[in-house]
C-alpha atoms as a PDB file:
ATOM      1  CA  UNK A   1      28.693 -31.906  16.175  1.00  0.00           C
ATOM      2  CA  UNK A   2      28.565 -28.860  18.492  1.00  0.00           C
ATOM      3  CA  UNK A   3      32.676 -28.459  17.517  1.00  0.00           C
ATOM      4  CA  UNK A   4      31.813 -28.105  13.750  1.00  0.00           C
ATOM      5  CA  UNK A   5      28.460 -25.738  14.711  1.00  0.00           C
ATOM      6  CA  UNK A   6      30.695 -23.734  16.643  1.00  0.00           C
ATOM      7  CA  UNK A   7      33.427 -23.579  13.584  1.00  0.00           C
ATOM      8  CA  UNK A   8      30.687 -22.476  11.223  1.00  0.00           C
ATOM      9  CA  UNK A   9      28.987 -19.471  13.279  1.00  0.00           C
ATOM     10  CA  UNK A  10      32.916 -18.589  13.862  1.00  0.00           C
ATOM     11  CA  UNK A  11      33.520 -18.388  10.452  1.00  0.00           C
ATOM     12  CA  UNK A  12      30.482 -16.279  10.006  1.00  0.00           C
ATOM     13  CA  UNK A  13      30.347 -17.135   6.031  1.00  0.00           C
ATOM     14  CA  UNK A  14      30.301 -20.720   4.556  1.00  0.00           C
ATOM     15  CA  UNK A  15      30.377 -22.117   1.083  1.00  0.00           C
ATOM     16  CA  UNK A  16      28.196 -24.545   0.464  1.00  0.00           C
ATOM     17  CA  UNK A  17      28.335 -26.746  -2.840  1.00  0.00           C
ATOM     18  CA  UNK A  18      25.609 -28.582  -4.662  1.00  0.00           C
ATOM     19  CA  UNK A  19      25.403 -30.270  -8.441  1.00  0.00           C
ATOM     20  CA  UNK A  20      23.212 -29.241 -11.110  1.00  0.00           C
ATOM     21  CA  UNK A  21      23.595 -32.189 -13.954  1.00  0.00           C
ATOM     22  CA  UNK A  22      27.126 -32.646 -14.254  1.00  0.00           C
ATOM     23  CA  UNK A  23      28.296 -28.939 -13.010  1.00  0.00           C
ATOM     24  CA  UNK A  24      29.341 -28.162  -9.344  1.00  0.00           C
ATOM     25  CA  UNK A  25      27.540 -25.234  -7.782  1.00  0.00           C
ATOM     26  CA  UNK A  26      28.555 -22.916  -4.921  1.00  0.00           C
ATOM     27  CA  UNK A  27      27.245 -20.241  -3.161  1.00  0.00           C
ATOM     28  CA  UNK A  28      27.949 -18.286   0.504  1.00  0.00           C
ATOM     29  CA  UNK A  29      25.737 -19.550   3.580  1.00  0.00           C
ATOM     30  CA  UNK A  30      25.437 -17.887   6.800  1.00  0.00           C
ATOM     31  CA  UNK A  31      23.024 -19.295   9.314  1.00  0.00           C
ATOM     32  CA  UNK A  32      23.445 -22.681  10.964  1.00  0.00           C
ATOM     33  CA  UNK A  33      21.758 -23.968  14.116  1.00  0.00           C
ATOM     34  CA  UNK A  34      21.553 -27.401  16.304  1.00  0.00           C
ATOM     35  CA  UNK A  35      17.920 -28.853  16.944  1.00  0.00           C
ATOM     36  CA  UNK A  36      17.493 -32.183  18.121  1.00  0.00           C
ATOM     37  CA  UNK A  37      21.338 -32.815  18.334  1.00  0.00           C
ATOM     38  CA  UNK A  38      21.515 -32.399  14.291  1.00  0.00           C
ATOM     39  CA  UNK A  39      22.900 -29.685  12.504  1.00  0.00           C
ATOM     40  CA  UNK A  40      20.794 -27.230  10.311  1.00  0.00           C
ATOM     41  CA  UNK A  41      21.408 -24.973   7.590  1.00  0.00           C
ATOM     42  CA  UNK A  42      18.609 -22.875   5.749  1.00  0.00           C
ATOM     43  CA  UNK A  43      17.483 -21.422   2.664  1.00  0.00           C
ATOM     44  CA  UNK A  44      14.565 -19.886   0.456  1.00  0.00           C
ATOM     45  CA  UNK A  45      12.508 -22.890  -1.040  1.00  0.00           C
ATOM     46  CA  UNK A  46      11.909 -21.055  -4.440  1.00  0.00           C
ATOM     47  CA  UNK A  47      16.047 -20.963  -4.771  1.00  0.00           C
ATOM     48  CA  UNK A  48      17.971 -23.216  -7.112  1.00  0.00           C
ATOM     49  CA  UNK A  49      20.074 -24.549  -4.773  1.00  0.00           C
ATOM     50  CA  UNK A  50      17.149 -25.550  -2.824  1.00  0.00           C
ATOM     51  CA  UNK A  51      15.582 -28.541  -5.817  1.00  0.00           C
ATOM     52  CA  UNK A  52      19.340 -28.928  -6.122  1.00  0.00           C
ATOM     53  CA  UNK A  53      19.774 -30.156  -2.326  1.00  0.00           C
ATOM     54  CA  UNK A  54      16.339 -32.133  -2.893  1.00  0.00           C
ATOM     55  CA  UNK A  55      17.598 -33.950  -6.683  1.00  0.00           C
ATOM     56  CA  UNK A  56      20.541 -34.962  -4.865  1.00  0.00           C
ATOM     57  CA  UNK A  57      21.383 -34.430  -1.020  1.00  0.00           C
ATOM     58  CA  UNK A  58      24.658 -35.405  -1.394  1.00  0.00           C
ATOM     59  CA  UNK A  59      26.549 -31.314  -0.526  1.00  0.00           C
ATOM     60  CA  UNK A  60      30.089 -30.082   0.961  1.00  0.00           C
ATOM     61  CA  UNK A  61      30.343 -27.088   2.880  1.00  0.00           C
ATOM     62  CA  UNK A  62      33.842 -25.532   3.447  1.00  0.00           C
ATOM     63  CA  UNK A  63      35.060 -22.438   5.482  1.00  0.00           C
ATOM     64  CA  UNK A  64      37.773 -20.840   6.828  1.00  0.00           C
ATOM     65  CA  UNK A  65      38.625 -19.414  10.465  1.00  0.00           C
ATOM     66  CA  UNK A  66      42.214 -18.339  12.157  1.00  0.00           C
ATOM     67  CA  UNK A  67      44.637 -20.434  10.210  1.00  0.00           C
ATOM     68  CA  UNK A  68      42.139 -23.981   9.569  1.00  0.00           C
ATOM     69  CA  UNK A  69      39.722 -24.381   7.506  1.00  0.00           C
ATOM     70  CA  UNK A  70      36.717 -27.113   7.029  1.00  0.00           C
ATOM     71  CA  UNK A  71      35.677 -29.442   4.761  1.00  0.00           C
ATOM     72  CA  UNK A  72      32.310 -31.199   5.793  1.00  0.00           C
ATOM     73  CA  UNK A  73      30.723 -33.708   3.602  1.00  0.00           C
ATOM     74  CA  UNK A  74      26.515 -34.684   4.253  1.00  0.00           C
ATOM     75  CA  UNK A  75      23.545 -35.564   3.299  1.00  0.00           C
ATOM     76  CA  UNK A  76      21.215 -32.787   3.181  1.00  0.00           C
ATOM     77  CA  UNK A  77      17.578 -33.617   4.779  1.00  0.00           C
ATOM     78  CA  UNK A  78      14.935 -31.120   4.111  1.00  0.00           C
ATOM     79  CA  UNK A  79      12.489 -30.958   7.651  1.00  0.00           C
ATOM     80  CA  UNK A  80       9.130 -29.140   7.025  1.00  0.00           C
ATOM     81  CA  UNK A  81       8.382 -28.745  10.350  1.00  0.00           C
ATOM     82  CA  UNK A  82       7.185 -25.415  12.138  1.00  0.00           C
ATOM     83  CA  UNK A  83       9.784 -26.632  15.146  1.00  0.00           C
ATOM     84  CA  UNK A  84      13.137 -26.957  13.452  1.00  0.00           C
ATOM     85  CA  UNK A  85      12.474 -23.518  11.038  1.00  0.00           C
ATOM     86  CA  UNK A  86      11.701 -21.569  14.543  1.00  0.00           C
ATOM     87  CA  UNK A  87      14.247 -22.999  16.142  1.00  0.00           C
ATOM     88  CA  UNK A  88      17.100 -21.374  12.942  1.00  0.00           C
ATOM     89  CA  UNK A  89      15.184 -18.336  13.401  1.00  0.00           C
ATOM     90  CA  UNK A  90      16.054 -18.116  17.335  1.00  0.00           C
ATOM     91  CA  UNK A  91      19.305 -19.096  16.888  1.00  0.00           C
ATOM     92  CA  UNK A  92      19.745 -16.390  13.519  1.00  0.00           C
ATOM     93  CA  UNK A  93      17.053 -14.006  14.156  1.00  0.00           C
ATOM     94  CA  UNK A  94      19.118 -10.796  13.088  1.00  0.00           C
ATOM     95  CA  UNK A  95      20.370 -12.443   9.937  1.00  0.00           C
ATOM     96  CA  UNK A  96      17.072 -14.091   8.760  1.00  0.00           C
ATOM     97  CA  UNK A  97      14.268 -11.975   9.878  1.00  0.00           C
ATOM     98  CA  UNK A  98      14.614  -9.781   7.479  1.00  0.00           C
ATOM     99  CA  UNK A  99      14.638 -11.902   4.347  1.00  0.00           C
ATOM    100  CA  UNK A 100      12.306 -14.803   6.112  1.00  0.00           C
ATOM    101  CA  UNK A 101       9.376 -15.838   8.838  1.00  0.00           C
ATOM    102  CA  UNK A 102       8.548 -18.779  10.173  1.00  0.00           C
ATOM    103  CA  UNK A 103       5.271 -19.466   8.505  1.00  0.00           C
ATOM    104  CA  UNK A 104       6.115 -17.304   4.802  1.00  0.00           C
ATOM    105  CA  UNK A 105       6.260 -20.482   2.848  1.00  0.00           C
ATOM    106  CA  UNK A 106       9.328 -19.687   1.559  1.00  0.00           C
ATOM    107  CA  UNK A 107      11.621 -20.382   4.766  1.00  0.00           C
ATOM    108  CA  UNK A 108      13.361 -23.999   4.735  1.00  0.00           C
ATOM    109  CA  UNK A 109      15.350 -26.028   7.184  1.00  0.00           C
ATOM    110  CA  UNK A 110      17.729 -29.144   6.113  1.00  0.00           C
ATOM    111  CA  UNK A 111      19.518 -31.167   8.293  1.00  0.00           C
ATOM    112  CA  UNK A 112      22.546 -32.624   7.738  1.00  0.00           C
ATOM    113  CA  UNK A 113      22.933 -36.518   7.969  1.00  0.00           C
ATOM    114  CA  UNK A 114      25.732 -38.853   7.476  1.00  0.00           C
ATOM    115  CA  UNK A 115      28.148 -36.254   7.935  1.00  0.00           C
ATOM    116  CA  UNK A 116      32.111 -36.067   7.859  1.00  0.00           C
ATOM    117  CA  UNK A 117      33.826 -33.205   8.748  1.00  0.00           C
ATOM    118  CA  UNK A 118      36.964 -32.705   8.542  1.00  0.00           C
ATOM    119  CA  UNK A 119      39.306 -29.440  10.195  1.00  0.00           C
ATOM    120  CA  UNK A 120      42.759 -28.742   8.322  1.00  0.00           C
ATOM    121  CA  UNK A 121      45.402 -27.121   9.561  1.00  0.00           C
ATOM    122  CA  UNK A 122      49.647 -26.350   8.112  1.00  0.00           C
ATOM    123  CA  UNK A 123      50.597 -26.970  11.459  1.00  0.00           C
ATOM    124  CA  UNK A 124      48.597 -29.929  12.890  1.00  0.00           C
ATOM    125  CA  UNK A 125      47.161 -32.879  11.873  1.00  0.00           C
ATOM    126  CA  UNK A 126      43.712 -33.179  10.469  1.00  0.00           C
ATOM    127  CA  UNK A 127      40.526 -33.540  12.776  1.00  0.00           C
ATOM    128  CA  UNK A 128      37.893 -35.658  11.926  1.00  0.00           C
ATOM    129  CA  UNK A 129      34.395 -35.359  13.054  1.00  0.00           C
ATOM    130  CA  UNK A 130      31.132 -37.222  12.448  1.00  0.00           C
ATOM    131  CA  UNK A 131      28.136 -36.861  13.194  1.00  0.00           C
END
């Protein structure tokens, strides 16, 4: 898992993809952190893509850095706990403190579950990671 955390705050932007009805959504991501040996990702709970996650947890994130790029399927997990949204904050304090706090109401935390992640390459075979 730390690999794939490491790939993502390389990358510096994400894409993340969700499903509304029958139509594929995506939109750039920034901020990931590890708590509790899982991998987090955050957003604004008022946001679309936030009841999207929530109607169906099934999302794909996918990236690109020096030559690879990622594909990582999961299960997104919303956690309402104080804990996990401090610990995004510490970990992407000069991204989110400007939109975000940790007690605004509007600051969540998901974790990603039943992941698959998956590093391409032209020049290598693919790496698989799960987690």
């Amino acid at each position: 898992m730390n690999e794939i955390l490491n790939y993502l705050k390389e990358c510096g932007t994400f894409y993340l993809a969700t499903t509304e009805g029958d139509q594929p959504r995506v939109r750039p991501f920034g901020a990931v952190c590890e708590f509790e040996e899982r991998l987090y990702i955050t957003t604004n709970n008022q946001k679309k893509v936030f009841d999207q996650m929530k109607k169906n947890p099934k999302i794909e994130i996918s990236a690109m850095n020096k030559g690879t790029w990622i594909r990582l399927e999961a299960e997104a997990v919303w956690d309402d706990r104080r804990e996990a949204r401090a610990a995004m904050m510490a970990d992407n304090e000069a991204a989110l403190s400007r939109m975000y706090s940790v007690d605004d109401g509007i600051f969540a935390v998901l974790y990603l579950k039943n992941a698959t992640a998956t590093i391409f390459s032209f020049t290598s075979e693919p790496k698989v990671v799960t987690f």
